[in-house]
N, C-alpha and C. Protein backbone atom coordinates (compact mmCIF):
# COMPACT_ATOMS: atom_id res chain seq x y z
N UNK A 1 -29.10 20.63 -23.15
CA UNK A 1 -30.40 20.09 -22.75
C UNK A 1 -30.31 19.68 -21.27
N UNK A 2 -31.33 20.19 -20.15
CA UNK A 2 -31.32 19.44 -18.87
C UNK A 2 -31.09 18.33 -18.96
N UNK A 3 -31.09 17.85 -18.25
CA UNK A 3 -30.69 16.49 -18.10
C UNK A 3 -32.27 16.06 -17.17
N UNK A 4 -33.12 16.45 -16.63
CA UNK A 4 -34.55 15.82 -16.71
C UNK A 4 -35.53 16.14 -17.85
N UNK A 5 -34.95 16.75 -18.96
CA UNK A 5 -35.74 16.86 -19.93
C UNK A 5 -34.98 15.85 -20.74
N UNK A 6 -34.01 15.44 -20.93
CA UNK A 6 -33.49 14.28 -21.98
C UNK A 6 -33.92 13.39 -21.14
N UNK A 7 -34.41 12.88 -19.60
CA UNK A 7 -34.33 11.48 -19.28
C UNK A 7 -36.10 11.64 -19.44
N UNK A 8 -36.40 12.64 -19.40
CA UNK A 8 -38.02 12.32 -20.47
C UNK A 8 -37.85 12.21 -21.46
N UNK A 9 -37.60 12.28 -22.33
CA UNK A 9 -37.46 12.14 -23.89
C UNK A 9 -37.13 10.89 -23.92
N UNK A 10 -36.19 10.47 -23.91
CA UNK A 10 -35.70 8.96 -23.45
C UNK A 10 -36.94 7.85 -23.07
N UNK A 11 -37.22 7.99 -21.85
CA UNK A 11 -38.15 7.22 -21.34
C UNK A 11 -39.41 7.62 -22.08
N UNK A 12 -39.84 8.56 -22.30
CA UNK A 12 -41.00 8.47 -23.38
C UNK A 12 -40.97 7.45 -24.55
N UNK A 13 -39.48 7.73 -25.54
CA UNK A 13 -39.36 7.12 -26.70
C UNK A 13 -39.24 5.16 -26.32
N UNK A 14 -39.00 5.20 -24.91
CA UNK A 14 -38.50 3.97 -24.48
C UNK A 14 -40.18 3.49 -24.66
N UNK A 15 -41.45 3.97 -23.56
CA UNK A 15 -42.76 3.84 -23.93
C UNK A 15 -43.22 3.54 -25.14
N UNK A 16 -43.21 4.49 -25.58
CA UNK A 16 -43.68 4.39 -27.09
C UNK A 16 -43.32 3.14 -27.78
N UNK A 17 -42.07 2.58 -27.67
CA UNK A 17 -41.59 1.34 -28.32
C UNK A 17 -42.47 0.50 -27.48
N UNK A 18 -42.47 0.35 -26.36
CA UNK A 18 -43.17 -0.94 -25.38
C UNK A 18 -44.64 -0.91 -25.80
N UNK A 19 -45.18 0.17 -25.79
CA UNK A 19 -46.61 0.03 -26.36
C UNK A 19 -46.63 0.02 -28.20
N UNK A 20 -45.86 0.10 -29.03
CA UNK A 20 -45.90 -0.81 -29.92
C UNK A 20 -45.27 -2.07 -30.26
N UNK A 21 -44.68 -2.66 -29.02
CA UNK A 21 -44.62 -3.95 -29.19
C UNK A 21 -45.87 -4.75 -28.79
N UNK A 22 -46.45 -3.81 -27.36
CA UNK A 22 -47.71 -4.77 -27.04
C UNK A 22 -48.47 -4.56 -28.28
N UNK A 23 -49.13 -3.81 -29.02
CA UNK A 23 -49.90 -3.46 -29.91
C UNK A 23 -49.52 -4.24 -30.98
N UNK A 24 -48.34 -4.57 -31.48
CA UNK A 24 -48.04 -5.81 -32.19
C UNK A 24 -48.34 -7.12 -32.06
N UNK A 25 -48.42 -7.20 -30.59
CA UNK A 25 -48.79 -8.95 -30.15
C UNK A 25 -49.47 -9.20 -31.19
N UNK A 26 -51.05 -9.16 -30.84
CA UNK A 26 -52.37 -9.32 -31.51
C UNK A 26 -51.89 -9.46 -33.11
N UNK A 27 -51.42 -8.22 -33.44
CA UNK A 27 -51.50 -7.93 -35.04
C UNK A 27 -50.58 -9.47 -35.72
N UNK A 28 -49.40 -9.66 -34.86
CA UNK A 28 -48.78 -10.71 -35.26
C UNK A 28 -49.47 -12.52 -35.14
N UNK A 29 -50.30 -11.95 -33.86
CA UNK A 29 -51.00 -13.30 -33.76
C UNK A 29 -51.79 -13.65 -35.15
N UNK A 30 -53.13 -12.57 -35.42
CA UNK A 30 -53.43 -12.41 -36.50
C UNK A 30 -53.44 -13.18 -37.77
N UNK A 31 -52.19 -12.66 -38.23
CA UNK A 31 -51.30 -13.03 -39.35
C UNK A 31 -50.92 -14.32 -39.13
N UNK A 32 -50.98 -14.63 -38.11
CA UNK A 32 -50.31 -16.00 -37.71
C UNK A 32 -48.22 -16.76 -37.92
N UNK A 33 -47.97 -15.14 -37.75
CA UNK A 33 -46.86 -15.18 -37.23
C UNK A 33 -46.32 -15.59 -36.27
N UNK A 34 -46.13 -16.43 -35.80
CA UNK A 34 -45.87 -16.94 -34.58
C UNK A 34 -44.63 -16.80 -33.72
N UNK A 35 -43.71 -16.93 -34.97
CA UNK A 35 -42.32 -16.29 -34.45
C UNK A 35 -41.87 -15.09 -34.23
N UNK A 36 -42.37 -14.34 -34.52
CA UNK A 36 -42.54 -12.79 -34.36
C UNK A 36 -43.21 -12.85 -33.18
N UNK A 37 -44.42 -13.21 -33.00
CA UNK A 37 -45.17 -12.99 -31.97
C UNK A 37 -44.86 -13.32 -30.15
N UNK A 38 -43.98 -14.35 -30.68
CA UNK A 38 -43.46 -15.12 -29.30
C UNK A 38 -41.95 -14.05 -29.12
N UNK A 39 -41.07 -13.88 -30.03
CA UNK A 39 -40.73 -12.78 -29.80
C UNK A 39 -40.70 -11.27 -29.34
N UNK A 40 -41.67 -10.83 -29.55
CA UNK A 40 -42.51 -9.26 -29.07
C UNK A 40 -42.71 -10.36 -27.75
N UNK A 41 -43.37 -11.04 -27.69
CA UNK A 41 -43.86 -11.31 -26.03
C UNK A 41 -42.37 -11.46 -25.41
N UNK A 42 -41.27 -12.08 -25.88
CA UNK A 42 -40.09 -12.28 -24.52
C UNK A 42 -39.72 -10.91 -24.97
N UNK A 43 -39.83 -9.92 -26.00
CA UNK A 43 -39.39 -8.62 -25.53
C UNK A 43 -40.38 -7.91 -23.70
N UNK A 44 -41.39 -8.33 -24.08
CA UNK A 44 -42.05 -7.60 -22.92
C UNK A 44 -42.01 -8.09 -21.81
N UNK A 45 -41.73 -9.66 -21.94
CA UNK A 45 -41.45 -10.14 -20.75
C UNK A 45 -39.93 -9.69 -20.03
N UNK A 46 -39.08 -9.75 -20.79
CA UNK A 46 -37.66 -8.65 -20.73
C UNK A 46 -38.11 -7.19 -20.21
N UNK A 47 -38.95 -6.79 -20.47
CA UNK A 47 -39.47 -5.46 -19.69
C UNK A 47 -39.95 -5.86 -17.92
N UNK A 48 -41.04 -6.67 -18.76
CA UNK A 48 -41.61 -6.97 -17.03
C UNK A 48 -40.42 -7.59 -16.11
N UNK A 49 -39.64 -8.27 -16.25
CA UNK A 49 -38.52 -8.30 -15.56
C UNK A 49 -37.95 -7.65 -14.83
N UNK A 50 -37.57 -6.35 -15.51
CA UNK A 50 -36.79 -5.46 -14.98
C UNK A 50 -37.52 -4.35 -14.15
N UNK A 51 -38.91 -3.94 -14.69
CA UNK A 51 -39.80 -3.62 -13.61
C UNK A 51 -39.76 -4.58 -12.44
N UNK A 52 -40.25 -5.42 -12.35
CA UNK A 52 -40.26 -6.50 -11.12
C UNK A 52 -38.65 -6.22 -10.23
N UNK A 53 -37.49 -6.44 -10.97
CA UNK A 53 -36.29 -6.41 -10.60
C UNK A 53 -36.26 -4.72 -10.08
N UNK A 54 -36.93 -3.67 -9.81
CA UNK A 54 -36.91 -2.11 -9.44
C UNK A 54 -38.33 -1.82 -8.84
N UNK A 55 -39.00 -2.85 -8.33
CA UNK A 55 -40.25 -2.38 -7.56
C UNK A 55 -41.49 -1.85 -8.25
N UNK A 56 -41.81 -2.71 -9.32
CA UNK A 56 -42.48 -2.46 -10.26
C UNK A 56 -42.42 -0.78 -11.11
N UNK A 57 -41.36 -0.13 -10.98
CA UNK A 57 -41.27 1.23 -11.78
C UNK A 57 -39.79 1.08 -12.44
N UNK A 58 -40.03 1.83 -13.57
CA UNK A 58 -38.58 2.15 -14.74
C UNK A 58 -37.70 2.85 -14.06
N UNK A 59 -36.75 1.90 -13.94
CA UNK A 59 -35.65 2.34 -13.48
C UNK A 59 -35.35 4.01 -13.95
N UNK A 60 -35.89 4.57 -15.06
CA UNK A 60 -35.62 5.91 -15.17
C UNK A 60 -36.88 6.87 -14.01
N UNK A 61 -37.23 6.24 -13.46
CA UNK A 61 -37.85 7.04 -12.78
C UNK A 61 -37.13 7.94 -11.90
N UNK A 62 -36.33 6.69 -11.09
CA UNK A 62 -35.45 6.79 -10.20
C UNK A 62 -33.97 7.60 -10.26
N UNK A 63 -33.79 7.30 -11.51
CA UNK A 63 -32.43 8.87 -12.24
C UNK A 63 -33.31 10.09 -12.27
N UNK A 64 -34.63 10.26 -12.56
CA UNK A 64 -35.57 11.56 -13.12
C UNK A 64 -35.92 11.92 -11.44
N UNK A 65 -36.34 10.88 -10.82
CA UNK A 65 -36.21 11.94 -9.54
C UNK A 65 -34.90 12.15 -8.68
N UNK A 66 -33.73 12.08 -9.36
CA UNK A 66 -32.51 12.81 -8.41
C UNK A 66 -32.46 14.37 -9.48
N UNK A 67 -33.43 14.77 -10.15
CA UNK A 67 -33.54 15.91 -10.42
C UNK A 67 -34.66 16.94 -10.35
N UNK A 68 -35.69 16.22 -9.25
CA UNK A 68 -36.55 17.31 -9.17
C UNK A 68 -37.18 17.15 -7.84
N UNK A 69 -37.95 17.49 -7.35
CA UNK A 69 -38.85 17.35 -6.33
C UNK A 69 -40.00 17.19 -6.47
N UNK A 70 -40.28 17.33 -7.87
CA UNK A 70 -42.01 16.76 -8.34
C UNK A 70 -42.31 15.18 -8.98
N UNK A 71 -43.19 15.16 -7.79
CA UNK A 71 -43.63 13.22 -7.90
C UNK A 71 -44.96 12.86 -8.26
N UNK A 72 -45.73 13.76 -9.36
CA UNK A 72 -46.70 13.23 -10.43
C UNK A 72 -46.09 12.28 -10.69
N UNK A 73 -47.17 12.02 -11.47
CA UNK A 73 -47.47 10.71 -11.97
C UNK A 73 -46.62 10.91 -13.41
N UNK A 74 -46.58 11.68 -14.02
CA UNK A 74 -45.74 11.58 -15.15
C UNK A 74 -44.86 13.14 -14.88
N UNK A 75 -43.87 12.79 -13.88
CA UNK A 75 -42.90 13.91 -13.32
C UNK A 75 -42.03 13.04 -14.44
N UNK A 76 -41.86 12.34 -14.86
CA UNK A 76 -40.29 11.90 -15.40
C UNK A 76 -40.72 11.46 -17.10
N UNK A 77 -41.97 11.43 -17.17
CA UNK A 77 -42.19 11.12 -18.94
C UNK A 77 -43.44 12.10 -19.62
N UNK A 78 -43.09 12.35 -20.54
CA UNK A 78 -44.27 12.89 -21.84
C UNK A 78 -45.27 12.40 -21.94
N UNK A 79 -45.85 12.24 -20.89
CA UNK A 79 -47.49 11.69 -21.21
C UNK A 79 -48.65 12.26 -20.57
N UNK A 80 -49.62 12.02 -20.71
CA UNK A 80 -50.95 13.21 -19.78
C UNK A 80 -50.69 12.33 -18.40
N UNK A 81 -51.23 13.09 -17.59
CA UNK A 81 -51.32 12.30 -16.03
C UNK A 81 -52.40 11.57 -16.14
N UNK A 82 -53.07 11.16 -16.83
CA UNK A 82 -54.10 9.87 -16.51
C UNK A 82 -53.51 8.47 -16.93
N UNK A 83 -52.60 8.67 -18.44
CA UNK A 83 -51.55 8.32 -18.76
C UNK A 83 -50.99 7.43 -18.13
N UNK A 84 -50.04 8.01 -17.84
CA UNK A 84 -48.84 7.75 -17.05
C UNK A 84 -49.74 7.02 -15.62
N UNK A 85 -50.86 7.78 -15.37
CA UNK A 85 -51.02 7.12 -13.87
C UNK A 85 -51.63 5.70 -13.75
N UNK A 86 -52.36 5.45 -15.33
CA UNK A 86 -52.90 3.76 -15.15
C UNK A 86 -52.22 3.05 -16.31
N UNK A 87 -51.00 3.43 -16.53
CA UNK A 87 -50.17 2.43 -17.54
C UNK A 87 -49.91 1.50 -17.40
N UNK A 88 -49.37 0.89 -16.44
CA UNK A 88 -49.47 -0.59 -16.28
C UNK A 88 -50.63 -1.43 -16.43
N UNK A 89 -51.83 -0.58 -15.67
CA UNK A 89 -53.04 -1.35 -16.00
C UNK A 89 -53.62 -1.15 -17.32
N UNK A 90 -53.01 -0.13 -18.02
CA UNK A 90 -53.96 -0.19 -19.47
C UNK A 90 -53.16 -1.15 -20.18
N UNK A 91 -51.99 -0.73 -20.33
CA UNK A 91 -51.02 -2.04 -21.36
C UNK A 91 -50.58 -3.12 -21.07
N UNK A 92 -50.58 -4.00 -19.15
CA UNK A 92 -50.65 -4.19 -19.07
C UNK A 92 -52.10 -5.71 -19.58
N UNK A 93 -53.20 -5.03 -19.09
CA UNK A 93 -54.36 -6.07 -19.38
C UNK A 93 -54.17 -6.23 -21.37
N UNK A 94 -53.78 -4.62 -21.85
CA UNK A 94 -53.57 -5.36 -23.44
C UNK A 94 -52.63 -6.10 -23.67
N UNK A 95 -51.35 -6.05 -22.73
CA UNK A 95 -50.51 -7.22 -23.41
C UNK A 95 -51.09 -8.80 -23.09
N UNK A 96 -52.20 -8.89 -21.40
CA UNK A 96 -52.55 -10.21 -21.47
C UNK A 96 -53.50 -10.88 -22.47
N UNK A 97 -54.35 -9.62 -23.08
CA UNK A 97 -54.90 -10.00 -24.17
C UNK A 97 -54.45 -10.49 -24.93
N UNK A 98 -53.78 -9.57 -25.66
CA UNK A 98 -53.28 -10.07 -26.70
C UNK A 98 -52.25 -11.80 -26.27
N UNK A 99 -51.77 -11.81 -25.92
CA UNK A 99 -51.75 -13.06 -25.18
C UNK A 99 -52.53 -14.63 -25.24
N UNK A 100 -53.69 -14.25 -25.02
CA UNK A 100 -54.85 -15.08 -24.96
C UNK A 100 -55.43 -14.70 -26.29
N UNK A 101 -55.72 -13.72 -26.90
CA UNK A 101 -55.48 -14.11 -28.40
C UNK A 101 -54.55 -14.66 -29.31
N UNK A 102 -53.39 -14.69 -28.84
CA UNK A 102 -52.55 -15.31 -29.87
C UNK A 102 -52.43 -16.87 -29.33
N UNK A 103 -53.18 -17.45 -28.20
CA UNK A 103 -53.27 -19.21 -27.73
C UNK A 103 -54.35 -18.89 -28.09
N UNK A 104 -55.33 -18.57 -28.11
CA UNK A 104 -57.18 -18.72 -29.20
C UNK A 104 -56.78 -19.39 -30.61
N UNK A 105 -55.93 -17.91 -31.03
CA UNK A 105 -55.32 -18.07 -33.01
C UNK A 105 -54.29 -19.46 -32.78
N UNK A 106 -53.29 -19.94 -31.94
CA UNK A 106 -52.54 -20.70 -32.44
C UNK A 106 -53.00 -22.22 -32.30
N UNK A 107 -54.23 -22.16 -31.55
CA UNK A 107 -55.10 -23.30 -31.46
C UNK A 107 -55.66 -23.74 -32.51
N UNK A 108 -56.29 -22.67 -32.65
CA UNK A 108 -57.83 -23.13 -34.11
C UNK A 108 -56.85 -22.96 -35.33
């Protein structure tokens, strides 16, 4: 297997987990799980970290481009280019949601 086709695969499957942890927030708030919920959040905050700590991009970006010369927006992961190009801002604003739903739910 190339080796920029496994560090997509990779970083895709890595996605996929991060957007069902954000997608969990809410569901756990919900339920009124709380410990779960505050958990999934320091998982993502453990994400946002390490973005912040690499210039707001996945460090696999930066291994995926010492193998190509193409710098789309999703040159290094499995996703459509609209995708990939407003991800932070789409899962982003859902993880602050969910967020502010789960201090709404742990209030009332």
């Amino acid at each position: 297997m190339p080796a920029l086709t496994l560090i997509r695969l990779v970083h895709t499957i890595v996605w996929a987990f991060f957007v069902a942890v954000i997608v969990a927030i809410p569901v756990a708030a919900w339920q009124r799980k709380f410990g779960l919920f505050l958990f999934l959040v320091a998982v993502v905050l453990v994400e946002v970290a390490v973005l912040a700590a690499n210039e707001l991009r996945c460090p696999l970006t930066g291994v995926a481009a010492r193998y190509t010369t193409d710098r789309r927006d999703n040159f290094d992961i499995y996703l459509p280019l609209l995708v990939a190009r407003y991800n932070k801002q789409v899962f982003g604003t859902l993880f602050v949601a969910g967020l502010l739903f789960g201090l709404v739910r742990a209030l009332t």
